[in-house]
C-alpha atoms as a PDB file:
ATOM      1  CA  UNK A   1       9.836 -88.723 170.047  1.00  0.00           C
ATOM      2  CA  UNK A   2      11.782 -88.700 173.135  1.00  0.00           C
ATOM      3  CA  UNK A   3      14.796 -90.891 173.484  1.00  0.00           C
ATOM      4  CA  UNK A   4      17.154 -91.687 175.830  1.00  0.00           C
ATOM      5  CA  UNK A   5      20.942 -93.446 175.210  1.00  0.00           C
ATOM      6  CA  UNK A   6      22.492 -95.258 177.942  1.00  0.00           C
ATOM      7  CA  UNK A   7      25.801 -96.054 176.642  1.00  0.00           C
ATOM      8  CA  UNK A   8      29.653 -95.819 178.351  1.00  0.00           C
ATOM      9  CA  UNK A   9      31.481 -95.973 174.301  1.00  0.00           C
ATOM     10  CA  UNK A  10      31.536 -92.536 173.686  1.00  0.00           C
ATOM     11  CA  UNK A  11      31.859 -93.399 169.680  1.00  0.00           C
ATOM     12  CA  UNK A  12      28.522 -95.420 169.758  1.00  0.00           C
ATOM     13  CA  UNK A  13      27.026 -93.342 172.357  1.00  0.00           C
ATOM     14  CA  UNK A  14      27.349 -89.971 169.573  1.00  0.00           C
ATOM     15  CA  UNK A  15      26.745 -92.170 166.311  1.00  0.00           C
ATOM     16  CA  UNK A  16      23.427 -93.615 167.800  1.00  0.00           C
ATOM     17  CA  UNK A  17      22.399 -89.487 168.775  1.00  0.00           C
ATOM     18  CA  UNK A  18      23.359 -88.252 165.665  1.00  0.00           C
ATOM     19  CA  UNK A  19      21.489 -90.659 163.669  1.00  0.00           C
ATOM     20  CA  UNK A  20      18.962 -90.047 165.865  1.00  0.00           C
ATOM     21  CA  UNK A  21      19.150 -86.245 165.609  1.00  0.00           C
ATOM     22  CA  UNK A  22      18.947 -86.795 162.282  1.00  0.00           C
ATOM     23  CA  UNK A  23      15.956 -88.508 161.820  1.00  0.00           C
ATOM     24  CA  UNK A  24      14.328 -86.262 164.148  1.00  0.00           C
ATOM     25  CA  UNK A  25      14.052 -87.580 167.509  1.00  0.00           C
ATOM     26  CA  UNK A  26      14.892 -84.866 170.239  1.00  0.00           C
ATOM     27  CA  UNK A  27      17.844 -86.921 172.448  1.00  0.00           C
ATOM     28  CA  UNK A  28      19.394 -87.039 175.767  1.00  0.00           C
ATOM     29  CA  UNK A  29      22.992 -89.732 176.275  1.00  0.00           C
ATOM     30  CA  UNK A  30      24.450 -90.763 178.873  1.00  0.00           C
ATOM     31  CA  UNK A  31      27.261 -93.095 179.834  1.00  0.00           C
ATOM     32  CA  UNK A  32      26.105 -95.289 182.125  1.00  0.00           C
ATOM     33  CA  UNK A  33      22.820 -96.883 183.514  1.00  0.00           C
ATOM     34  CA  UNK A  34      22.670 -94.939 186.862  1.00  0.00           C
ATOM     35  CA  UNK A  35      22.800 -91.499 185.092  1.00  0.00           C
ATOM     36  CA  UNK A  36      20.135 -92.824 182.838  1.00  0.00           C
ATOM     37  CA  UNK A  37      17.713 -94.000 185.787  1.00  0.00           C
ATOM     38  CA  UNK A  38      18.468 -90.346 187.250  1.00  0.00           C
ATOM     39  CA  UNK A  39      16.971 -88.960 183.879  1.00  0.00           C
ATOM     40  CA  UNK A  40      14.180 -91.017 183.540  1.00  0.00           C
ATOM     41  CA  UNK A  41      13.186 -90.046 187.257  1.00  0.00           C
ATOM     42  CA  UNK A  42      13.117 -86.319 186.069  1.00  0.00           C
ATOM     43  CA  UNK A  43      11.734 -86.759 182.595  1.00  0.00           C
ATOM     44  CA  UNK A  44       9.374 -89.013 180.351  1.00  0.00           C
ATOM     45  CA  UNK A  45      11.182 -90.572 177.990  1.00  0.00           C
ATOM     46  CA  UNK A  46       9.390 -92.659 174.939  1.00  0.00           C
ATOM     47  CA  UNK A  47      12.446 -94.782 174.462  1.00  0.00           C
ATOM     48  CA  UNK A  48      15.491 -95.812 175.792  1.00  0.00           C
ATOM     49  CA  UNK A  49      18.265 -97.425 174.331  1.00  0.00           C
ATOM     50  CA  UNK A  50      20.773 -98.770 176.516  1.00  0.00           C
ATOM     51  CA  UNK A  51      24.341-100.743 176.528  1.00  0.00           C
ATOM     52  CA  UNK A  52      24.181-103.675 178.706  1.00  0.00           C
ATOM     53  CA  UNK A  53      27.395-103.630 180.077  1.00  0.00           C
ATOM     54  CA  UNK A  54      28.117-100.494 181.265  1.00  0.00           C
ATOM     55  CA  UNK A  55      29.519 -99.330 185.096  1.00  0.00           C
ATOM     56  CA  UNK A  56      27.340 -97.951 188.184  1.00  0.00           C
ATOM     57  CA  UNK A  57      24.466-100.134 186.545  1.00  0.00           C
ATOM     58  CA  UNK A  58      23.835-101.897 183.823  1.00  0.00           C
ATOM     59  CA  UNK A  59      21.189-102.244 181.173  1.00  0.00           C
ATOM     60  CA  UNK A  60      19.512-105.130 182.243  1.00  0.00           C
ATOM     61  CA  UNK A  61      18.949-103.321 185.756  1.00  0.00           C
ATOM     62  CA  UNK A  62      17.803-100.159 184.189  1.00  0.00           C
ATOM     63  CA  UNK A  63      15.115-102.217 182.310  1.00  0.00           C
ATOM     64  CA  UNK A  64      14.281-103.975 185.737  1.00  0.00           C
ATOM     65  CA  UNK A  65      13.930-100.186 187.421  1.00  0.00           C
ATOM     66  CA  UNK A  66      11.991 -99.381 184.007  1.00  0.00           C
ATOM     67  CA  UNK A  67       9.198-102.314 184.212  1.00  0.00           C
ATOM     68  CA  UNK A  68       8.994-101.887 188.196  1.00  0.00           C
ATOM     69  CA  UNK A  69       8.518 -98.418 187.958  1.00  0.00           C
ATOM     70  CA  UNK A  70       4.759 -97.172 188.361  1.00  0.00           C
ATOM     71  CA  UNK A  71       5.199 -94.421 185.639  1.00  0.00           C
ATOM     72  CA  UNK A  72       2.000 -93.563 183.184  1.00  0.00           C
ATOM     73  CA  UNK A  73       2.567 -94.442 179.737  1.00  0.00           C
ATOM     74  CA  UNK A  74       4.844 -97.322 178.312  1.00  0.00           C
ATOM     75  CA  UNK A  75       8.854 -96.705 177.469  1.00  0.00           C
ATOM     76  CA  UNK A  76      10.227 -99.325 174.837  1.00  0.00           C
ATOM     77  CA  UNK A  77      13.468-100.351 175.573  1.00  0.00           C
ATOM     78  CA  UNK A  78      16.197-101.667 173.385  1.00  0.00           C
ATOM     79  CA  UNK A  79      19.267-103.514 174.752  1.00  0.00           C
ATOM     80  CA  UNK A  80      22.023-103.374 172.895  1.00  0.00           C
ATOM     81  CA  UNK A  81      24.967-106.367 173.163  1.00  0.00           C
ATOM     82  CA  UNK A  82      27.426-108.390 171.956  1.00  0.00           C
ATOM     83  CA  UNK A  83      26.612-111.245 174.276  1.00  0.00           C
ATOM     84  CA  UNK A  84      25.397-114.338 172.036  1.00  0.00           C
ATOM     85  CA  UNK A  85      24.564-116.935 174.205  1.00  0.00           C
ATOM     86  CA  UNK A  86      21.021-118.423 174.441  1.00  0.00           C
ATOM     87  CA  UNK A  87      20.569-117.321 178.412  1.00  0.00           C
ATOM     88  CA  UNK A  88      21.735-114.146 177.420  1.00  0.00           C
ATOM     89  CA  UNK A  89      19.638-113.502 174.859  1.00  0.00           C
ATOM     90  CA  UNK A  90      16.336-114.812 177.501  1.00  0.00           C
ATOM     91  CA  UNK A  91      17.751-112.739 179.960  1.00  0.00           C
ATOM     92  CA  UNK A  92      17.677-109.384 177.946  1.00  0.00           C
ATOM     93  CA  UNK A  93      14.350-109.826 176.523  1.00  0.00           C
ATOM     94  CA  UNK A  94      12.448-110.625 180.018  1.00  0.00           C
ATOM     95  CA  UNK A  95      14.511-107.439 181.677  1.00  0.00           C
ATOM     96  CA  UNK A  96      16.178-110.110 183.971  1.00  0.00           C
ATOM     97  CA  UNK A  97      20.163-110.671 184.664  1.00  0.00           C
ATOM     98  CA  UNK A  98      21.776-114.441 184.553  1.00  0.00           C
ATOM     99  CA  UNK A  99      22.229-115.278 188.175  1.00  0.00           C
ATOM    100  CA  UNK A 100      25.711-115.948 189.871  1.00  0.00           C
ATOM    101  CA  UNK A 101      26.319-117.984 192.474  1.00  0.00           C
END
């Protein structure tokens, strides 16, 4: 399988591929959510795991740019955070950010 890390922690960014590469999987990281958009644009990726706080975008946009994009096939996504409130948690499952006024 395919898989793509979005993450800007360089430490958790190569433990997640190595494991990864380990098991298997072939994988492509990157540090941030915009480089991973630019990646999924150019290749098909079965799965992407990706940070949610990260600069240039984060990982609740990429997922938004993931489930609006008209691409065949379906690409699981897991969000990874520390964030442990209940709107937080909503938020990251249904691909949408808390809003701020």
């Amino acid at each position: 399988m395919k898989v793509l890390i979005a993450d800007d922690e360089p430490i958790a960014r190569r433990r997640l591929e190595s494991f990864l590469i380990k098991w298997g999987e072939q994988v492509v990281a990157v540090g941030d959510g915009a480089a991973a958009w630019q990646r999924l644009q150019q290749e098909e990726f079965h799965l992407v795991i990706t940070d949610w706080m990260m600069p240039e975008m984060d990982g609740v946009e990429l997922i938004r740019r993931i489930r609006a994009d008209s691409r065949p096939g379906y690409v699981y996504v897991i969000l990874l955070t520390a964030r442990s409130e209940k709107e937080d948690l909503v938020a990251g499952m249904v691909g949408l950010g808390p809003t701020t006024s």
